[in-house]
C-alpha atoms as a PDB file:
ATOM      1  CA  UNK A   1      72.269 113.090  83.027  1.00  0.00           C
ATOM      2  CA  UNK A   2      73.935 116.544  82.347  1.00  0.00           C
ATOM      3  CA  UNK A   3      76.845 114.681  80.430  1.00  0.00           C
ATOM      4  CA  UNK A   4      76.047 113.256  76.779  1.00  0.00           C
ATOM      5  CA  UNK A   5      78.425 111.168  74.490  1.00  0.00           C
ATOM      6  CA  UNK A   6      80.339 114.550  73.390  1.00  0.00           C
ATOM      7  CA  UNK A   7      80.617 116.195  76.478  1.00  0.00           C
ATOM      8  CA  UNK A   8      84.050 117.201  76.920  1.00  0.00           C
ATOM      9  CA  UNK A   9      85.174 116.463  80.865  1.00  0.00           C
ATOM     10  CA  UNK A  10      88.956 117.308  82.550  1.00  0.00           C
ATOM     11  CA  UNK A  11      90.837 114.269  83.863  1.00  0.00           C
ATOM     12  CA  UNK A  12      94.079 113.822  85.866  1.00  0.00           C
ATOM     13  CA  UNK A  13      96.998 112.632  83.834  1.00  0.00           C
ATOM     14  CA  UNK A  14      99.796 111.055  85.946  1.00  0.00           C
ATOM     15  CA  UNK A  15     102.624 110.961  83.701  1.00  0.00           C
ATOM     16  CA  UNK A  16     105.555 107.952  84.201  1.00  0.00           C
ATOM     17  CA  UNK A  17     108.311 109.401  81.452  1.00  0.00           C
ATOM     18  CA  UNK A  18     106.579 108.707  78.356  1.00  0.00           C
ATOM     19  CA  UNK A  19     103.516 106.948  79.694  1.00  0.00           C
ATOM     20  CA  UNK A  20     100.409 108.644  80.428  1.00  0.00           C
ATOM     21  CA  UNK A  21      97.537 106.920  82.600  1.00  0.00           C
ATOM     22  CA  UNK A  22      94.603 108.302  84.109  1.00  0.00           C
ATOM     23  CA  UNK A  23      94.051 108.989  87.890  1.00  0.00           C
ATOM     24  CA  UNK A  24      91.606 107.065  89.636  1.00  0.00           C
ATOM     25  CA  UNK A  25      90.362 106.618  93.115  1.00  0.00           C
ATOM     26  CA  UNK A  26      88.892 104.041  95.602  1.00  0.00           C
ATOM     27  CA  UNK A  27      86.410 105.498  97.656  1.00  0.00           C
ATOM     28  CA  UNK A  28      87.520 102.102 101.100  1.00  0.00           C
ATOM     29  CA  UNK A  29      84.115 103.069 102.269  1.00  0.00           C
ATOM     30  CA  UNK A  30      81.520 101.472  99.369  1.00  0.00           C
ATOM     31  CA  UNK A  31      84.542  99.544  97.762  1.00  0.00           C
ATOM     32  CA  UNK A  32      84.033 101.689  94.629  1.00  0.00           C
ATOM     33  CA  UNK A  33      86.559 102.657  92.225  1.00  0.00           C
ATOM     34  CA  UNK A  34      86.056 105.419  90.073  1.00  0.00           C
ATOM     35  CA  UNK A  35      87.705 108.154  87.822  1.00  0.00           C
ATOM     36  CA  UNK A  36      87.232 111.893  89.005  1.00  0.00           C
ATOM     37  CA  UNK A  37      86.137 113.957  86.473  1.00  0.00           C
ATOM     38  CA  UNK A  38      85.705 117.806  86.107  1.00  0.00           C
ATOM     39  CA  UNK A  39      83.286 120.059  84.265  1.00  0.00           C
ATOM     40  CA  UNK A  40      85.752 123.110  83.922  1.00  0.00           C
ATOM     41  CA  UNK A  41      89.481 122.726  83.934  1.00  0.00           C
ATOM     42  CA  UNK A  42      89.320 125.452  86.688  1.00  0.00           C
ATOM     43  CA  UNK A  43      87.062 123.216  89.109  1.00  0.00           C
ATOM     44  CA  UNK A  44      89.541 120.581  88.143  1.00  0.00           C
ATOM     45  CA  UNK A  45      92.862 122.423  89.395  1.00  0.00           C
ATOM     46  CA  UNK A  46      90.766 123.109  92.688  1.00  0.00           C
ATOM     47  CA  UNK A  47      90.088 120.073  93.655  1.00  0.00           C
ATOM     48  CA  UNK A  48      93.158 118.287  92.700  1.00  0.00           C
ATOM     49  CA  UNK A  49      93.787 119.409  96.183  1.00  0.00           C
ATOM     50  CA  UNK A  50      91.339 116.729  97.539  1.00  0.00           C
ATOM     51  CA  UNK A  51      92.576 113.787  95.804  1.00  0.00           C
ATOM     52  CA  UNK A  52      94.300 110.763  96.993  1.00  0.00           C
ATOM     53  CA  UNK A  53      97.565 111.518  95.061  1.00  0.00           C
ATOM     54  CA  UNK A  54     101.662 110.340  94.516  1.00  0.00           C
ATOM     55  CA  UNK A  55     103.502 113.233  96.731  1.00  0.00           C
ATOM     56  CA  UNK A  56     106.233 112.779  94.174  1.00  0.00           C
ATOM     57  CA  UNK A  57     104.251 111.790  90.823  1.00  0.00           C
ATOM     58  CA  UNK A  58     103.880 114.215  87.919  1.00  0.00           C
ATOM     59  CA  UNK A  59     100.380 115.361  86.941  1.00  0.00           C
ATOM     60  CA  UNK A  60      98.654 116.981  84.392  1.00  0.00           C
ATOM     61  CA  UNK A  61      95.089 117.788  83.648  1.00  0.00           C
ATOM     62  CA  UNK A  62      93.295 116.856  80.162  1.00  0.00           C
ATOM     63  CA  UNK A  63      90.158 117.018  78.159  1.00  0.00           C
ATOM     64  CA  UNK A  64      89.101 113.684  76.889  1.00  0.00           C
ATOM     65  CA  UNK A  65      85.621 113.315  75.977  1.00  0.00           C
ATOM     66  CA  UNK A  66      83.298 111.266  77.418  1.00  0.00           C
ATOM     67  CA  UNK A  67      82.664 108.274  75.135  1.00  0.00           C
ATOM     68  CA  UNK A  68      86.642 108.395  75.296  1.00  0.00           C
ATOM     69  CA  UNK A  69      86.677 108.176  79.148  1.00  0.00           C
ATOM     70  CA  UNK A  70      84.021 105.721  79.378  1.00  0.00           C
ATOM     71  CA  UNK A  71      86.103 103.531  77.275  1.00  0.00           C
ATOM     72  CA  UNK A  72      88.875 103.637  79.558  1.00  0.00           C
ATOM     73  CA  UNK A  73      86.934 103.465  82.621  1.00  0.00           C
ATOM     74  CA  UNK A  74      85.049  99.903  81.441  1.00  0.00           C
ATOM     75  CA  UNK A  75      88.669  98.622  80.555  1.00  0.00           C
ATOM     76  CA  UNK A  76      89.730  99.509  83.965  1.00  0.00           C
ATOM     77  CA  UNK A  77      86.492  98.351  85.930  1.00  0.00           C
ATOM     78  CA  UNK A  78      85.775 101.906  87.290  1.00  0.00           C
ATOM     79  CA  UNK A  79      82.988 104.057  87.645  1.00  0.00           C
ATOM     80  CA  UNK A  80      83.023 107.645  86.411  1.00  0.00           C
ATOM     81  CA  UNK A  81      82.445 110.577  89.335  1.00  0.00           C
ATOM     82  CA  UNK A  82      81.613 114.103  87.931  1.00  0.00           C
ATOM     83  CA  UNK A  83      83.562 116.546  91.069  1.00  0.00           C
ATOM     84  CA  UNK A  84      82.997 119.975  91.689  1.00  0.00           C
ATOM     85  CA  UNK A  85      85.842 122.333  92.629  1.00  0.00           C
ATOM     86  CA  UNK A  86      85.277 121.566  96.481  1.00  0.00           C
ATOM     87  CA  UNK A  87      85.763 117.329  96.143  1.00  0.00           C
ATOM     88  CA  UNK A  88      82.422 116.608  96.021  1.00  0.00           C
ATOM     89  CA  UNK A  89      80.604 114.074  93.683  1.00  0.00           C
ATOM     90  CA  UNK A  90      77.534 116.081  91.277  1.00  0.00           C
ATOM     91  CA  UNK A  91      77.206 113.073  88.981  1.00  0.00           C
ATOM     92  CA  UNK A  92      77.728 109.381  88.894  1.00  0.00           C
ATOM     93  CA  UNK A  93      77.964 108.308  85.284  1.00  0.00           C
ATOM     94  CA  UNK A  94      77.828 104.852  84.109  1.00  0.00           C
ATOM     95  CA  UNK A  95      80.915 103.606  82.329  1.00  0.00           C
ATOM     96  CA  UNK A  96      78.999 103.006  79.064  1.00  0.00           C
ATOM     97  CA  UNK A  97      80.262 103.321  75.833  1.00  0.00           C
END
């Protein structure tokens, strides 16, 4: 695994007035649920084009490190996806703390 505790990854923000929450996905095929996250804040803004996303919702891309995001994604039941730039998965990391 290329990610470690501290490894600082990009995440979609979608922003409801003051709430923040953070993007995830269902890939219908394997009935898998998962947050897309980015190495680079560049390969991040590139492949915002292929998500599944609100036409009319506000986004916003932020670091959060990975303990932090694993945290979240166990509270939410998903899996964590590491995306390159062009949509597609690199990494499948374990949502563990």
């Amino acid at each position: 695994m290329t990610v470690q505790a501290n490894t600082w990854l990009y995440v979609a923000i979608q922003k409801f007035g003051n709430a923040e929450q953070i993007v995830g996905q269902t890939d219908t095929e394997h009935e898998v649920s998962y947050i897309p996250a980015f190495l680079s804040k560049d390969a991040a803004q590139q492949a915002m084009f292929h998500m599944h996303l609100e036409k009319k919702g506000k986004y916003e891309l932020q670091a959060i490190i990975y303990e932090d995001l694993a945290q979240h994604a166990i509270e939410g039941g998903f899996l964590i996806f590491v995306i390159d730039e062009e949509g597609n998965v690199v990494e499948r990391l374990p949502a563990e703390a």
